[in-house]
N, C-alpha and C. Protein backbone atom coordinates (compact mmCIF):
# COMPACT_ATOMS: atom_id res chain seq x y z
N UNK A 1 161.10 74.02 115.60
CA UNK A 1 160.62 75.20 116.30
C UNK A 1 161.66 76.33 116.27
N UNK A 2 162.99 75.80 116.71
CA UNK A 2 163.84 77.26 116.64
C UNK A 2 164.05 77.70 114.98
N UNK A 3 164.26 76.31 114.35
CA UNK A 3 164.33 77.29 113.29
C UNK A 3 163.05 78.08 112.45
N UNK A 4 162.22 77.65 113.21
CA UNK A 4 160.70 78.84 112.53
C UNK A 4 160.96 80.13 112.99
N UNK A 5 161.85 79.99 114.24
CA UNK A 5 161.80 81.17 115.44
C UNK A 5 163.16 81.44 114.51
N UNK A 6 164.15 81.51 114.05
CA UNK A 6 165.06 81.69 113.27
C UNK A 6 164.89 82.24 111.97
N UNK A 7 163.82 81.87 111.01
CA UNK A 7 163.74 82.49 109.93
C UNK A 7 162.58 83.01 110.21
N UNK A 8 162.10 83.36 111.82
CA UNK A 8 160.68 84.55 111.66
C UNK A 8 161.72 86.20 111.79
N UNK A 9 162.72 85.86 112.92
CA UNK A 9 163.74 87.26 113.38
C UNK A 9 164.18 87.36 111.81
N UNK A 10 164.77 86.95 110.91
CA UNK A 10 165.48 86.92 110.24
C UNK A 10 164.36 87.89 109.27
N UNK A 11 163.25 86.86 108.71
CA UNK A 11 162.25 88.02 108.22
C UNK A 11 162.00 89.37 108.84
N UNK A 12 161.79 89.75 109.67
CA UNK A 12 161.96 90.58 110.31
C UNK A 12 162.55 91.61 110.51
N UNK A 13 164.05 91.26 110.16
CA UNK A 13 165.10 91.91 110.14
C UNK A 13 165.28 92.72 108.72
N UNK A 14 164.83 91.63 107.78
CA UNK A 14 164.78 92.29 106.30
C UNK A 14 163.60 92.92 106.19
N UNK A 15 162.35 93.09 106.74
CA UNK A 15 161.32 93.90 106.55
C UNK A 15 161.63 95.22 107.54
N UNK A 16 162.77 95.43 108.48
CA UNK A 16 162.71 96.27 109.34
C UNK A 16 164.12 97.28 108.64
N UNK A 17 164.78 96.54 108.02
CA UNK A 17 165.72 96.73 107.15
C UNK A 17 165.37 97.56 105.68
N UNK A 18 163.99 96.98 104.71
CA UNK A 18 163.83 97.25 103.90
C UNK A 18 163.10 98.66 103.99
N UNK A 19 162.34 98.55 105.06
CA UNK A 19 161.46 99.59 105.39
C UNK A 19 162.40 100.72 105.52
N UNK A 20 163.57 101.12 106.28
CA UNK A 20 164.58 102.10 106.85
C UNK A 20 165.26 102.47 106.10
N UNK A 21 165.24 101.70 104.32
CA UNK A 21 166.38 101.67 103.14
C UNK A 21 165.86 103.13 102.89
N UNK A 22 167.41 103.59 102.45
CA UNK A 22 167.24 105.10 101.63
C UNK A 22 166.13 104.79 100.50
N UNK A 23 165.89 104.27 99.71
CA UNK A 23 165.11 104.55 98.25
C UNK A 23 163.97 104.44 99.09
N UNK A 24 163.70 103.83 100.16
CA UNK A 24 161.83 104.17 100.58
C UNK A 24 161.74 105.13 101.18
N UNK A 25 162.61 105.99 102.15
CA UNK A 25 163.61 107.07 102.46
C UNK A 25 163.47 108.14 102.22
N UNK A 26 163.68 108.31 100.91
CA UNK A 26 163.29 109.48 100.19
C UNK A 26 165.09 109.50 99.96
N UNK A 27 166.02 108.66 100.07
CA UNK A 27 167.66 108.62 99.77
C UNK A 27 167.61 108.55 98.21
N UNK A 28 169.33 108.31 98.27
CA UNK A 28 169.40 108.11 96.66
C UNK A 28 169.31 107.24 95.64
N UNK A 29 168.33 106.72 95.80
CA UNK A 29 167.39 105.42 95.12
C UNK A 29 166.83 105.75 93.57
N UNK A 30 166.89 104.15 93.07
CA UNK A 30 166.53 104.69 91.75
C UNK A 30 165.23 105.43 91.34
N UNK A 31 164.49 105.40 92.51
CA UNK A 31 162.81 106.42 92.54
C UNK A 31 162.75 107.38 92.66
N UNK A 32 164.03 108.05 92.79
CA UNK A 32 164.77 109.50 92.92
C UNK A 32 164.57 110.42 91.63
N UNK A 33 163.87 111.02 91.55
CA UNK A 33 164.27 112.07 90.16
C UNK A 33 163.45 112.07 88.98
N UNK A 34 162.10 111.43 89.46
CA UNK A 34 160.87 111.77 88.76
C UNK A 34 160.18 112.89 88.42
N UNK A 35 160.67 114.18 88.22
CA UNK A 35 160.44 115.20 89.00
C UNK A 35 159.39 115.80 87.20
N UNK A 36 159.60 115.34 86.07
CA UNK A 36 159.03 116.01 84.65
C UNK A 36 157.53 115.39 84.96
N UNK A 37 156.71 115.91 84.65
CA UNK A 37 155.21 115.48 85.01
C UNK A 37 154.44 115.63 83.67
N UNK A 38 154.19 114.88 82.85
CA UNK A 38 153.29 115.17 81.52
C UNK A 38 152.67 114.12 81.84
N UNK A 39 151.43 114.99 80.60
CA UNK A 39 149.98 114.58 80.62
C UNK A 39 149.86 114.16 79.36
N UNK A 40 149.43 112.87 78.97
CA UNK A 40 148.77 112.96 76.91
C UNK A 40 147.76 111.52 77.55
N UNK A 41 147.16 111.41 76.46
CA UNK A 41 146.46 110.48 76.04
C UNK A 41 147.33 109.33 75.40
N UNK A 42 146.90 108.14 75.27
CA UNK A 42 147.48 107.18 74.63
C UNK A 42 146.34 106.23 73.69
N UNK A 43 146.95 106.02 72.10
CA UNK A 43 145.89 104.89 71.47
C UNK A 43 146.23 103.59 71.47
N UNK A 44 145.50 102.72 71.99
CA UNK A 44 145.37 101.23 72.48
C UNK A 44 145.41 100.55 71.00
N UNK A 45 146.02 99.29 71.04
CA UNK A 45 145.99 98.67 69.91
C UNK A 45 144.64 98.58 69.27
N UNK A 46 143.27 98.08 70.17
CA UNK A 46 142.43 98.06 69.88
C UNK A 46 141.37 99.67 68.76
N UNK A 47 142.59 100.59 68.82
CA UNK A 47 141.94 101.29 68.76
C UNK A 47 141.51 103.17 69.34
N UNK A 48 140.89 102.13 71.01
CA UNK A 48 140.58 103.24 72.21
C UNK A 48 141.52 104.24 72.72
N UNK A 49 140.74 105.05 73.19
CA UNK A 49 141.96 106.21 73.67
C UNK A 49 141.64 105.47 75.10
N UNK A 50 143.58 105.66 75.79
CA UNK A 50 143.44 105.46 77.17
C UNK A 50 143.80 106.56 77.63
N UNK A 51 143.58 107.15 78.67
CA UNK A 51 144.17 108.43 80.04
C UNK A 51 143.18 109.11 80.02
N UNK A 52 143.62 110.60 80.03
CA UNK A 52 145.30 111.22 79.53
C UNK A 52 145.94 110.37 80.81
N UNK A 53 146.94 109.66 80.09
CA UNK A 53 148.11 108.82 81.30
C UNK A 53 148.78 110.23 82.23
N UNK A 54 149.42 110.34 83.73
CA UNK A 54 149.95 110.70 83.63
C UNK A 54 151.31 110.47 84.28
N UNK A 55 152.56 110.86 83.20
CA UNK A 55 153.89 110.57 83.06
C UNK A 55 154.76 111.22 83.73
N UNK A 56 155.64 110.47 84.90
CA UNK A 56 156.00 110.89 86.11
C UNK A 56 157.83 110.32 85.28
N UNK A 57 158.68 111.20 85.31
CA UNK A 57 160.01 111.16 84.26
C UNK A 57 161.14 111.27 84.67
N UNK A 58 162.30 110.84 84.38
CA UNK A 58 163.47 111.48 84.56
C UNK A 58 164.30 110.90 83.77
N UNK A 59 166.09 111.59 83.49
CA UNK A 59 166.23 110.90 82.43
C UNK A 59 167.62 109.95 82.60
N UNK A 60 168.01 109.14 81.93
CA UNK A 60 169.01 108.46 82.39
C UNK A 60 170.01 108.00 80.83
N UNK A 61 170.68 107.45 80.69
CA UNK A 61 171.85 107.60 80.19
C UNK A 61 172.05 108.44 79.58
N UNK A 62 173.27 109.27 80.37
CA UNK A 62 173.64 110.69 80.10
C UNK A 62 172.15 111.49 79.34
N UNK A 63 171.08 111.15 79.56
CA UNK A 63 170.37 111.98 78.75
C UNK A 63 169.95 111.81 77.30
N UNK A 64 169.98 110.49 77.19
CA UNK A 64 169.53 110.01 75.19
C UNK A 64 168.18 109.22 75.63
N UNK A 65 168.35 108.89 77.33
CA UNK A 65 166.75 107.97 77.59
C UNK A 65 165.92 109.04 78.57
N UNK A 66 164.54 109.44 77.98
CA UNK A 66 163.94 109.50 79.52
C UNK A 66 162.64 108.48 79.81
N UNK A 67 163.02 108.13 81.22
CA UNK A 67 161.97 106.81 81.22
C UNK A 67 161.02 107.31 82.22
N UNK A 68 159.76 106.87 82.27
CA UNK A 68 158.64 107.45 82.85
C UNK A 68 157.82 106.51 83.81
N UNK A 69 157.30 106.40 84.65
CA UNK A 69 156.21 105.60 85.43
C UNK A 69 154.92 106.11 84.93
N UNK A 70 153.98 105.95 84.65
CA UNK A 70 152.58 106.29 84.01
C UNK A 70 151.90 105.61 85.10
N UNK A 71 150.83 106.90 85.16
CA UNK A 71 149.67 106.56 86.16
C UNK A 71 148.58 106.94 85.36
N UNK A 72 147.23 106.44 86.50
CA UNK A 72 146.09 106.51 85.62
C UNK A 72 145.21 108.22 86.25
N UNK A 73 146.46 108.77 87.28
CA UNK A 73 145.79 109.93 87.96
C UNK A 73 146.86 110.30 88.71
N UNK A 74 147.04 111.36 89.63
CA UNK A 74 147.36 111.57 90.43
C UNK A 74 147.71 111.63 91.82
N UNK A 75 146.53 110.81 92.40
CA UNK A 75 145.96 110.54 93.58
C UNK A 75 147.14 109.48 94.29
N UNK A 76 147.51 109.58 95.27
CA UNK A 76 148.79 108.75 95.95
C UNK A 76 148.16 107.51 96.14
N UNK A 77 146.75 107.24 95.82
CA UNK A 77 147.61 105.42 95.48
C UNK A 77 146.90 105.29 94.00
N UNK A 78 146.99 105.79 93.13
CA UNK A 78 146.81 105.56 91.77
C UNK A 78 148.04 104.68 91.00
N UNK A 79 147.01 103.43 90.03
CA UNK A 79 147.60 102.14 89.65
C UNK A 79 149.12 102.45 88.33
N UNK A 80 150.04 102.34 88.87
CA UNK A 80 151.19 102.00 88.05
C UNK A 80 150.10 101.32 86.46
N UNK A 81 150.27 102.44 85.36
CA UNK A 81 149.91 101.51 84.45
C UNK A 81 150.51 100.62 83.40
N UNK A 82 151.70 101.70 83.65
CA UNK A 82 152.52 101.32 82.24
C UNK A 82 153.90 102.31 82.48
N UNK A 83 154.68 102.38 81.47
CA UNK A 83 156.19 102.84 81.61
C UNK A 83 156.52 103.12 80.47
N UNK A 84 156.95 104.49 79.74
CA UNK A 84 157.22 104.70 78.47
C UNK A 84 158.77 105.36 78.48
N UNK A 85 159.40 105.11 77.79
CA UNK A 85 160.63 105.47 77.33
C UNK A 85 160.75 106.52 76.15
N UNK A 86 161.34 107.69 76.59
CA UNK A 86 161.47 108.64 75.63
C UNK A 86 163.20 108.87 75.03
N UNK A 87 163.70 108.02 73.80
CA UNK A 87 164.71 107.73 73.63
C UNK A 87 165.10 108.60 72.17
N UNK A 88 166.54 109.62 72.47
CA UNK A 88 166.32 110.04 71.05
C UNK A 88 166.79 109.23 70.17
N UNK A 89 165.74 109.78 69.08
CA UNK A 89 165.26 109.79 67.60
C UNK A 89 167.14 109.04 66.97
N UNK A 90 167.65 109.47 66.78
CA UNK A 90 169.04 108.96 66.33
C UNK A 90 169.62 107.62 67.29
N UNK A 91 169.20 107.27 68.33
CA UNK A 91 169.68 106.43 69.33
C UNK A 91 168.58 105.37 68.49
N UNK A 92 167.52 105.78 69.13
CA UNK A 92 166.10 104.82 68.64
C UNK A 92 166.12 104.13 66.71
N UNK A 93 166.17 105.25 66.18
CA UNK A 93 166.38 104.35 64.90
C UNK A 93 167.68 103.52 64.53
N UNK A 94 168.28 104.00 65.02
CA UNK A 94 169.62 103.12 64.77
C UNK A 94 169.89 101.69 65.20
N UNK A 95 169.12 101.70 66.08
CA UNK A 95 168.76 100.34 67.29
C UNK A 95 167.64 99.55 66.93
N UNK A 96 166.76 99.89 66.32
CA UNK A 96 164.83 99.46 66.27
C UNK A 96 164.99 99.08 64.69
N UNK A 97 164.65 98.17 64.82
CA UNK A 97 164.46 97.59 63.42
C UNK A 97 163.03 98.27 62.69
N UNK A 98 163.34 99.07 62.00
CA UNK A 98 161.91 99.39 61.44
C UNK A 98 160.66 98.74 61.53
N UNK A 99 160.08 97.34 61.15
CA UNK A 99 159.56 96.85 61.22
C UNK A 99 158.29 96.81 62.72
N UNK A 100 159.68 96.77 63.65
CA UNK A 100 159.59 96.89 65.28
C UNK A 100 159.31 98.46 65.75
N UNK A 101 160.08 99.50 64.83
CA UNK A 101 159.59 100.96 65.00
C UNK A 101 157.90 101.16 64.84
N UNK A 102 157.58 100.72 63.61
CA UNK A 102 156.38 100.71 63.12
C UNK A 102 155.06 100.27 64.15
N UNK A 103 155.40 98.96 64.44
CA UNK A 103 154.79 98.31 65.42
C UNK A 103 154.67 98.87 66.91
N UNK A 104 155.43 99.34 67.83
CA UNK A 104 155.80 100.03 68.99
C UNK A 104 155.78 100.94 69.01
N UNK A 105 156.84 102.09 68.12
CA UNK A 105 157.02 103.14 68.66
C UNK A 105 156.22 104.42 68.05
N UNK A 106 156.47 105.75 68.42
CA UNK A 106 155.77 106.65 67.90
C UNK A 106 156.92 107.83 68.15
N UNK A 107 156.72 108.85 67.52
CA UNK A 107 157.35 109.89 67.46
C UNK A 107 157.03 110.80 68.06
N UNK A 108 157.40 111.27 68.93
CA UNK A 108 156.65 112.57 69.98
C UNK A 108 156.57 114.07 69.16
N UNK A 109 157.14 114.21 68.30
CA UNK A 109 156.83 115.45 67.56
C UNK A 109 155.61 115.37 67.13
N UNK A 110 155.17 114.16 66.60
CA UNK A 110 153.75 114.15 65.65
C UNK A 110 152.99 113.80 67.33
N UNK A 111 153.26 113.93 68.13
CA UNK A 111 152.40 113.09 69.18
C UNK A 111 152.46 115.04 69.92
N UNK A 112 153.23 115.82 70.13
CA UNK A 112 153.02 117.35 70.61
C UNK A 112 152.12 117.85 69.73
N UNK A 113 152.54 117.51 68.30
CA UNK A 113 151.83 118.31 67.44
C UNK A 113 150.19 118.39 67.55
N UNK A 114 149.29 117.48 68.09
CA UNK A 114 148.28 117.21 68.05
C UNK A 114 147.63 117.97 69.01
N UNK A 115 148.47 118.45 70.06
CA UNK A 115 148.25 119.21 71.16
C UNK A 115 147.61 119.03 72.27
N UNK A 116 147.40 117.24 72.54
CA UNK A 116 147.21 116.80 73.28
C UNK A 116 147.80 116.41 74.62
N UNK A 117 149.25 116.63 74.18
CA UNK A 117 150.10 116.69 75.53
C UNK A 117 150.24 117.97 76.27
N UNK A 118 150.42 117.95 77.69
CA UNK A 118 151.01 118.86 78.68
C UNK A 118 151.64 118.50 79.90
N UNK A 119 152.30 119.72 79.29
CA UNK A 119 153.66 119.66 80.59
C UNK A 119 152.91 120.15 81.90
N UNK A 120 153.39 119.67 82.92
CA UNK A 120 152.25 120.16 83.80
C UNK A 120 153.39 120.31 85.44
N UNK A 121 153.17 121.02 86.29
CA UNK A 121 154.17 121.38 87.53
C UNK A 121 155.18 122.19 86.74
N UNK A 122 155.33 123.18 85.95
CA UNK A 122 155.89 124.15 85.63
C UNK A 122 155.15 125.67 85.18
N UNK A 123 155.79 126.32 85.60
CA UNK A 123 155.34 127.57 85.68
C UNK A 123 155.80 128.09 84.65
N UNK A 124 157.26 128.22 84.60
CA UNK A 124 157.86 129.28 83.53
C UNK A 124 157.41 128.64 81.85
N UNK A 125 156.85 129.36 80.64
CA UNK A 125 156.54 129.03 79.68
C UNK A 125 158.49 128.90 78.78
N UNK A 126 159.12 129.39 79.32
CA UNK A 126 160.30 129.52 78.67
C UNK A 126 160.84 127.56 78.91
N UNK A 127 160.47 127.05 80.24
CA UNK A 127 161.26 125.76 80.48
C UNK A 127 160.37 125.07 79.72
N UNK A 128 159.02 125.10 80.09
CA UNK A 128 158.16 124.25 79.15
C UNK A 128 157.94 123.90 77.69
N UNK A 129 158.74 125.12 77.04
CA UNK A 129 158.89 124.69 75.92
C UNK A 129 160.00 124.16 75.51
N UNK A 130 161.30 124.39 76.20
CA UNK A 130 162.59 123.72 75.88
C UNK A 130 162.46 122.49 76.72
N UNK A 131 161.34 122.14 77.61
CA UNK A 131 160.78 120.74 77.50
C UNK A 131 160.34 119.90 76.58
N UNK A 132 159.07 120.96 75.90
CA UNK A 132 158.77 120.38 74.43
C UNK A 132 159.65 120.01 73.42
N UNK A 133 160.35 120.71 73.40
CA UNK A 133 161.10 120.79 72.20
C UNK A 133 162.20 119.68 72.16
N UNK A 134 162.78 119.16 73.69
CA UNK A 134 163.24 118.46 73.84
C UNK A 134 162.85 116.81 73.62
N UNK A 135 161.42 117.04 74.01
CA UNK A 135 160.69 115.94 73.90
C UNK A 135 160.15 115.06 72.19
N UNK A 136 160.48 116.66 71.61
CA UNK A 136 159.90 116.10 70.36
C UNK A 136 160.89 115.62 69.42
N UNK A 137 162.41 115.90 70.30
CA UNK A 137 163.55 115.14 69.51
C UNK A 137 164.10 113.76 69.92
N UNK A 138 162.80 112.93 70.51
CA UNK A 138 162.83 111.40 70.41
C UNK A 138 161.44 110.96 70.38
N UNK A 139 161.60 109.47 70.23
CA UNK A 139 160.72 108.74 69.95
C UNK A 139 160.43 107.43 70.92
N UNK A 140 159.64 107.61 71.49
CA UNK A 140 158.50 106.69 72.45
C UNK A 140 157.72 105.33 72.17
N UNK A 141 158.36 104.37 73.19
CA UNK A 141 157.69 102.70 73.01
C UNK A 141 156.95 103.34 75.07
N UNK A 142 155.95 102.50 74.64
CA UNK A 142 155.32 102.27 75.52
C UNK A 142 154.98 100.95 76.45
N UNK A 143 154.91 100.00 77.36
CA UNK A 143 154.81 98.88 77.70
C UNK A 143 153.79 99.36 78.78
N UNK A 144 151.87 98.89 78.19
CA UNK A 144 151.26 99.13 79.22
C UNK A 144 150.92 97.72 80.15
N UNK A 145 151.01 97.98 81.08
CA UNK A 145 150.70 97.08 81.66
C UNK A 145 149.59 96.51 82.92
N UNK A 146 148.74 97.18 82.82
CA UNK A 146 147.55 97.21 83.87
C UNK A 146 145.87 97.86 83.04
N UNK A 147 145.45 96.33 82.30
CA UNK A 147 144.61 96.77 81.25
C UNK A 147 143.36 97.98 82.16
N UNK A 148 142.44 98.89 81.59
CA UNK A 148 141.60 99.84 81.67
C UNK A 148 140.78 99.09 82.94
N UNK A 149 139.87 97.89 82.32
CA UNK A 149 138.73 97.27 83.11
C UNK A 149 139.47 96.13 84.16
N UNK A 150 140.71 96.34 84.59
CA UNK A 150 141.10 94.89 84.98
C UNK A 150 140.98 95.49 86.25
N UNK A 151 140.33 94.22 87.55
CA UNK A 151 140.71 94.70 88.77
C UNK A 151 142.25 94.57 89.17
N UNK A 152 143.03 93.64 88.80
CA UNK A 152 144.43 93.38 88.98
C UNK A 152 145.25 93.14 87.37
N UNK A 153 146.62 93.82 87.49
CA UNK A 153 146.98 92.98 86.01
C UNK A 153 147.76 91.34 85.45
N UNK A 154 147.09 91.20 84.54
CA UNK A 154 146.86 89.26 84.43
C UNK A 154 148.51 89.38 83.98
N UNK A 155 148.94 90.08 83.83
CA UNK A 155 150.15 89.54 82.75
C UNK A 155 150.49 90.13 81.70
N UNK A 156 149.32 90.62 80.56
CA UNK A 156 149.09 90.88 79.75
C UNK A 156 149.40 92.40 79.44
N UNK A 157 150.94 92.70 78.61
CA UNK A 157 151.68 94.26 77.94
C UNK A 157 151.03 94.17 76.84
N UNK A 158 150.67 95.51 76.79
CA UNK A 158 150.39 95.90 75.43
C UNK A 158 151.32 96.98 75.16
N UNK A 159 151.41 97.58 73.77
CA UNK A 159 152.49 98.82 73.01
C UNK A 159 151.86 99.53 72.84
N UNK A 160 150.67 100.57 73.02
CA UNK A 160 149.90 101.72 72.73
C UNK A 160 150.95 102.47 72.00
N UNK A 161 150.20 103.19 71.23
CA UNK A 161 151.52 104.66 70.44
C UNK A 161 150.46 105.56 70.71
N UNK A 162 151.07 106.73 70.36
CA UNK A 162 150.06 107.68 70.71
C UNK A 162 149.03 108.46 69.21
N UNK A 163 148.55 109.54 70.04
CA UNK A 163 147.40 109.57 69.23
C UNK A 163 148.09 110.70 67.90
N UNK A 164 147.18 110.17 66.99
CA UNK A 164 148.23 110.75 65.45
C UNK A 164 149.68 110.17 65.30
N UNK A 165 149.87 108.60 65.90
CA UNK A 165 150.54 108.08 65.04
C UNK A 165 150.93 107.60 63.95
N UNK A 166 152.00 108.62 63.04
CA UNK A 166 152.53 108.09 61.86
C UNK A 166 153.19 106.97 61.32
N UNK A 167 153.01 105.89 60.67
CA UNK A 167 154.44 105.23 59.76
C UNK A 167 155.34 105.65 59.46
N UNK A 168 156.47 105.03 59.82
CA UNK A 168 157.67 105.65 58.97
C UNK A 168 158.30 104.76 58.07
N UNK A 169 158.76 105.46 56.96
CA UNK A 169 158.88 104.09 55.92
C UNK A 169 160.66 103.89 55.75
N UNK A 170 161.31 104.80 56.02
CA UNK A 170 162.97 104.61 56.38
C UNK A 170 163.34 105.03 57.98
């Protein structure tokens, strides 16, 4: 009995604890600094177009990664679908075995070019394009993870690339 009554305070303590933590907070947590907001579509292995996803960003080592949370909307409880990494182009090939490039990743230049993406929560056309431009000097793996029709997700990542993805043969 006491110790039920022992590890109920104790739970307790860490749910009263976790709840008060800076990163749920709005402190300096790694959920901090999502602040780039793009919009694209994504093509499913199968094929299908999924979204337009949209890609909630920020960037992290020194700035060669930006990694994203993808939603299926906007709406504050819209489903975590997936998570894409925007890594530059010189980092990414040097690391990715072609083979594995081919398979996964995609190139965001050929993925702007199509004109299916947008930058979106910016006003000035001057940042938005040295957004673009920034964006189109790496290349994007995707890990979706919360299939279209699923009520919950089983498990099951897929690699979508995006739409007008090229091969690259070096």
């Amino acid at each position: 009995m006491y110790k039920t009554i022992f590890m109920m305070s104790v739970l307790g303590l860490l749910v009263m604890g976790f709840l008060a933590s800076p990163a749920i907070s709005g402190g300096n947590g790694p959920a901090d600094g999502y602040t780039i907001h793009i919009q694209a579509p994504h093509m499913m292995a199968d094929g299908s177009v999924s979204g337009p996803q949209h890609h909630y960003c920020k960037g992290i080592q020194g700035g060669e990664v930006l990694q994203c949370m993808l939603f299926e909307s906007t709406a504050s409880d819209a489903k975590l679908v997936a998570v894409e990494y925007f890594i530059a182009k010189d980092l990414a090939r040097k690391n990715v075995p072609l083979v594995q490039w081919n398979r996964a990743f995609h190139d965001h230049q050929v993925e702007i070019d199509t004109g299916r993406v947008v930058i979106l929560d910016v006003e000035d056309p001057k940042k938005v394009k040295a957004l673009a431009e920034a964006a189109a000097k790496t290349d994007g793996v995707i890990f979706h993870l919360w299939g279209k029709d699923q009520v919950v997700p089983d498990g099951t990542i897929t690699t979508p690339t995006s739409l007008g993805h090229v091969f690259r043969t070096k």
